[in-house]
PDB file of N, CA and C in Angstrom:
ATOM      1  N   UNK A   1     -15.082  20.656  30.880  1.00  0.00           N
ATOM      2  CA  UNK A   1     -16.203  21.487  31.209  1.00  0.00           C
ATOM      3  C   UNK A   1     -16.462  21.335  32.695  1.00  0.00           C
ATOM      4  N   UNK A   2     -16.964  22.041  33.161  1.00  0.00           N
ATOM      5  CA  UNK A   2     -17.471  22.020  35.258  1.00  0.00           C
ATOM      6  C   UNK A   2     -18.862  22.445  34.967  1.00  0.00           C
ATOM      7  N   UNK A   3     -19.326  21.138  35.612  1.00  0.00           N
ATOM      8  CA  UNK A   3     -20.545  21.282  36.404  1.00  0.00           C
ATOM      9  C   UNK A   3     -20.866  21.817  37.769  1.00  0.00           C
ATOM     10  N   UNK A   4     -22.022  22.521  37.374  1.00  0.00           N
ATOM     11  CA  UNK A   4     -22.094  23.245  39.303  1.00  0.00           C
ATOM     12  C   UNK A   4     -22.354  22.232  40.121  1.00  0.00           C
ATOM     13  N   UNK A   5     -23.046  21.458  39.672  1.00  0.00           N
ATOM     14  CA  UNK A   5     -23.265  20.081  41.134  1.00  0.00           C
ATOM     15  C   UNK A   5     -21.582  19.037  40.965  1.00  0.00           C
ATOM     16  N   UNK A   6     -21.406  19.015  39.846  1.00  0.00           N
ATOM     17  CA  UNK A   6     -20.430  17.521  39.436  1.00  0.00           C
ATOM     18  C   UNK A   6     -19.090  17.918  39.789  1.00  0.00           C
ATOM     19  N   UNK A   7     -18.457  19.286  39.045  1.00  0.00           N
ATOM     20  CA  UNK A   7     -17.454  19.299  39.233  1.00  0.00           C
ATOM     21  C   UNK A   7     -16.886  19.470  38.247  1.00  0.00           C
ATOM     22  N   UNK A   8     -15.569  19.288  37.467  1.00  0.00           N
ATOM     23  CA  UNK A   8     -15.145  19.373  36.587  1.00  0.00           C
ATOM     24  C   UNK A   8     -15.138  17.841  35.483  1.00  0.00           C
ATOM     25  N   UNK A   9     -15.539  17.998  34.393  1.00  0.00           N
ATOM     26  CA  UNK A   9     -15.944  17.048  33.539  1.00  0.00           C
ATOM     27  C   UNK A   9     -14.851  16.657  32.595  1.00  0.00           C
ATOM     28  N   UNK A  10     -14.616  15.731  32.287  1.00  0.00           N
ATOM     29  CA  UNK A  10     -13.514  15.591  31.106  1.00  0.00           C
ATOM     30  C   UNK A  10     -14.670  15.106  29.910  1.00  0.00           C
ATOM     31  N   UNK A  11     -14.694  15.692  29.072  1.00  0.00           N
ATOM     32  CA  UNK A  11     -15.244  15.112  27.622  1.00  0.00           C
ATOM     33  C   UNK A  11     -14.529  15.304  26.234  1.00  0.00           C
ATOM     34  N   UNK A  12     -15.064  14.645  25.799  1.00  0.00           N
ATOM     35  CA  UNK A  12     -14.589  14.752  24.215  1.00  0.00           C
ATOM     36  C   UNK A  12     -15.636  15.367  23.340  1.00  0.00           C
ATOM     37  N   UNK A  13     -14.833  16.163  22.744  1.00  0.00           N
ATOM     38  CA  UNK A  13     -15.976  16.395  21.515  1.00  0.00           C
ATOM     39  C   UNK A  13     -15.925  16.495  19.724  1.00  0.00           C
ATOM     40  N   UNK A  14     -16.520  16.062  19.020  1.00  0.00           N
ATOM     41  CA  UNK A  14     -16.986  15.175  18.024  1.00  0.00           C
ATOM     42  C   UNK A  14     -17.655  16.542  16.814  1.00  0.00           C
ATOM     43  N   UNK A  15     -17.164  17.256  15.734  1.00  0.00           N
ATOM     44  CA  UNK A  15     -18.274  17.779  15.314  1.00  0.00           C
ATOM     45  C   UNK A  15     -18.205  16.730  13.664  1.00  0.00           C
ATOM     46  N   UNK A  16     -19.453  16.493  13.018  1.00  0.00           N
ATOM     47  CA  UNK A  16     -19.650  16.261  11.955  1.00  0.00           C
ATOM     48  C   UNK A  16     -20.711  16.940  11.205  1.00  0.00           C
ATOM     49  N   UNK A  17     -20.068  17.624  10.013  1.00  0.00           N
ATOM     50  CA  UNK A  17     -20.696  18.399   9.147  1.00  0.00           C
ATOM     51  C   UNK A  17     -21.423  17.653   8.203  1.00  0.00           C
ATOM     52  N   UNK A  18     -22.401  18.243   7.865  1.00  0.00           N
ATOM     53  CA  UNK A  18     -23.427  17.839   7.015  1.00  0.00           C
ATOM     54  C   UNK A  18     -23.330  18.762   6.009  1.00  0.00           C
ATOM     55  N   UNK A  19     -22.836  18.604   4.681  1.00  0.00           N
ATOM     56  CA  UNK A  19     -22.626  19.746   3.767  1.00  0.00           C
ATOM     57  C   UNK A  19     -23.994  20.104   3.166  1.00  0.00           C
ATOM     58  N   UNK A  20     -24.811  19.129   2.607  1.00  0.00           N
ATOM     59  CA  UNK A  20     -25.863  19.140   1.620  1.00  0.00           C
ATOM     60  C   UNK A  20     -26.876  20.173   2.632  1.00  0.00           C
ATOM     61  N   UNK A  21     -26.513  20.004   4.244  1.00  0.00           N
ATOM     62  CA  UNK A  21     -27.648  21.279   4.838  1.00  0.00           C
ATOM     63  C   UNK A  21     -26.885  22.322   5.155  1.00  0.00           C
ATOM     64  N   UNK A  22     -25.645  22.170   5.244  1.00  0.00           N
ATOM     65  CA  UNK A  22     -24.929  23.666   5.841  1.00  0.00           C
ATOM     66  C   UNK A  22     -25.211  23.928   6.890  1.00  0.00           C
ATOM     67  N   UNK A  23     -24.890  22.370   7.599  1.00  0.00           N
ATOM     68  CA  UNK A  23     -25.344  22.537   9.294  1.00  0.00           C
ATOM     69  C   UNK A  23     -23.981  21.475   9.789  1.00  0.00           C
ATOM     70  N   UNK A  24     -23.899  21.458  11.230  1.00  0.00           N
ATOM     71  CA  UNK A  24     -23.057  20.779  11.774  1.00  0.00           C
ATOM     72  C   UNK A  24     -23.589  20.143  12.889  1.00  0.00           C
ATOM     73  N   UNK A  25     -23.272  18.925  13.010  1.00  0.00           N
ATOM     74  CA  UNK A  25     -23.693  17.834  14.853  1.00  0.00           C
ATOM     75  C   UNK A  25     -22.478  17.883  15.610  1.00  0.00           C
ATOM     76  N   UNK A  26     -22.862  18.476  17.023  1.00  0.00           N
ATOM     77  CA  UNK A  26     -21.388  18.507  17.913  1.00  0.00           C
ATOM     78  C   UNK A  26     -22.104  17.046  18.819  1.00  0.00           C
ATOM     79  N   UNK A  27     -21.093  16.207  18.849  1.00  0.00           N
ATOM     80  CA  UNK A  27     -21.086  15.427  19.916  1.00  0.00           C
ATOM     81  C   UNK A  27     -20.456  15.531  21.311  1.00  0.00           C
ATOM     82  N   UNK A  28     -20.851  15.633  22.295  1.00  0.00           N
ATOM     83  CA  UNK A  28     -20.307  15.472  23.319  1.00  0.00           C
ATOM     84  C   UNK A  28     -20.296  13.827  24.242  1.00  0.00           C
ATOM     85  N   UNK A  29     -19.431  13.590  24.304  1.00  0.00           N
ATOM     86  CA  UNK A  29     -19.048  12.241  25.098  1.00  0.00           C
ATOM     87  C   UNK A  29     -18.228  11.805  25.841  1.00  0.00           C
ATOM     88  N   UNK A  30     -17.824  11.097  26.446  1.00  0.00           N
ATOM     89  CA  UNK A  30     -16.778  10.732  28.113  1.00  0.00           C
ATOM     90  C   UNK A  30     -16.751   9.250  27.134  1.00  0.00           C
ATOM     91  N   UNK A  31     -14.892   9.183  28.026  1.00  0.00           N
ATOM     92  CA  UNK A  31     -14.296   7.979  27.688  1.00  0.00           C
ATOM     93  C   UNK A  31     -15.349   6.820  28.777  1.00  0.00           C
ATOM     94  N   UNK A  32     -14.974   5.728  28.238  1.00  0.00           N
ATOM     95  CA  UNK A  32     -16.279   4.543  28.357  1.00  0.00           C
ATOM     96  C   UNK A  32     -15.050   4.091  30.258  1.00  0.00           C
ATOM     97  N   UNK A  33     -15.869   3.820  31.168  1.00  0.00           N
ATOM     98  CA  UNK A  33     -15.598   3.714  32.602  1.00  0.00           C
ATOM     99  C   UNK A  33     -14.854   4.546  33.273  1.00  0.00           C
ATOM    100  N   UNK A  34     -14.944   6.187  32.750  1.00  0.00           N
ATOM    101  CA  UNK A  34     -14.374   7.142  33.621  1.00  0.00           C
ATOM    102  C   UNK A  34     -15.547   7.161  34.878  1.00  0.00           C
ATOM    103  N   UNK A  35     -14.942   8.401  35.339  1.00  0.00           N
ATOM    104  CA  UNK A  35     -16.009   9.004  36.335  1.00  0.00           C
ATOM    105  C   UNK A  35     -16.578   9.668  35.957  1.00  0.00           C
ATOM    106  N   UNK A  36     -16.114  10.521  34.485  1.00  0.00           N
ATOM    107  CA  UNK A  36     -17.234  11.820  33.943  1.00  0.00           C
ATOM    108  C   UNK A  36     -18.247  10.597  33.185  1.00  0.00           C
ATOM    109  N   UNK A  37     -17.789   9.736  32.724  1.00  0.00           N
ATOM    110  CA  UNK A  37     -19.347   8.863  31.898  1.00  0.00           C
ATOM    111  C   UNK A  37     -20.177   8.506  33.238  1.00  0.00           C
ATOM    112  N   UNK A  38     -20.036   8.019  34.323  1.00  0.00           N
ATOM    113  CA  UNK A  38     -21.017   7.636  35.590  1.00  0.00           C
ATOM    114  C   UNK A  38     -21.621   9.044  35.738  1.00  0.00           C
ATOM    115  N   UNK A  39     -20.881   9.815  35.694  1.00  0.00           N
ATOM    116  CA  UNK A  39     -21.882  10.944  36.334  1.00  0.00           C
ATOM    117  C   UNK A  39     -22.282  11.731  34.819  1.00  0.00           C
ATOM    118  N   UNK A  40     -22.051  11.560  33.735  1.00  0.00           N
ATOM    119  CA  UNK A  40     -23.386  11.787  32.416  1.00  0.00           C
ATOM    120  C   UNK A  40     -24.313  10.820  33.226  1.00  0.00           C
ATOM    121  N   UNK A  41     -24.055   9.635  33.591  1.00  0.00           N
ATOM    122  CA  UNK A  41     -25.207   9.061  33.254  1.00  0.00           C
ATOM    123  C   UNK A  41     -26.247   9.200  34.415  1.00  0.00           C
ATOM    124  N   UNK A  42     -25.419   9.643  35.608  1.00  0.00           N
ATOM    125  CA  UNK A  42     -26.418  10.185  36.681  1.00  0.00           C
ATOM    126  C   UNK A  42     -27.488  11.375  36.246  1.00  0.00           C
ATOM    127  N   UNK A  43     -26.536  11.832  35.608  1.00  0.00           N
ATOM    128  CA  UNK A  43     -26.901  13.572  35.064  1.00  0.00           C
ATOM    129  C   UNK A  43     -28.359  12.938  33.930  1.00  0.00           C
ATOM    130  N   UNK A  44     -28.347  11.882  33.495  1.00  0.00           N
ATOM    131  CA  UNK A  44     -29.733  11.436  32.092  1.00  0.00           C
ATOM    132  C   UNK A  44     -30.723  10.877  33.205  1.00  0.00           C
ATOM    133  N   UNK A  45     -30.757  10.343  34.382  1.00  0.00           N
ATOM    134  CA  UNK A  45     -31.458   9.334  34.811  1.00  0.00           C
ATOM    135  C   UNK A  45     -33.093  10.543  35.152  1.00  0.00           C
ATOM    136  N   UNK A  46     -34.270  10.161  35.247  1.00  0.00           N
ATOM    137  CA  UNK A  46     -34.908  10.837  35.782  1.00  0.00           C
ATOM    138  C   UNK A  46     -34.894  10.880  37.148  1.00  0.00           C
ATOM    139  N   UNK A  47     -35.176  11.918  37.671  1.00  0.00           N
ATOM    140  CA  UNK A  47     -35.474  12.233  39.620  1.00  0.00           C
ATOM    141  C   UNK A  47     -36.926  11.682  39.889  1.00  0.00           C
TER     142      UNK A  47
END
């Protein structure tokens, strides 16, 4: 994925279905000491 400030992002993504609601959870996440997880985590911090 590319961010307009970041750049281009490497993530993974995760879906798990929930049958009993007929809904689905997408996870999005970065491998653990890339550069796309430092900059999620810039991207959560408050300003």
């Amino acid at each position: 994925m590319h961010h307009p400030d970041l750049g281009p992002l490497h993530v993974n993504c995760d879906v798990l279905t929930l049958p009993e609601d007929d809904q689905q959870m997408v996870f999005i996440t970065a491998d653990p000491g890339t550069s796309t997880e430092l900059a999620l985590r810039r991207l959560s911090r408050p300003r």
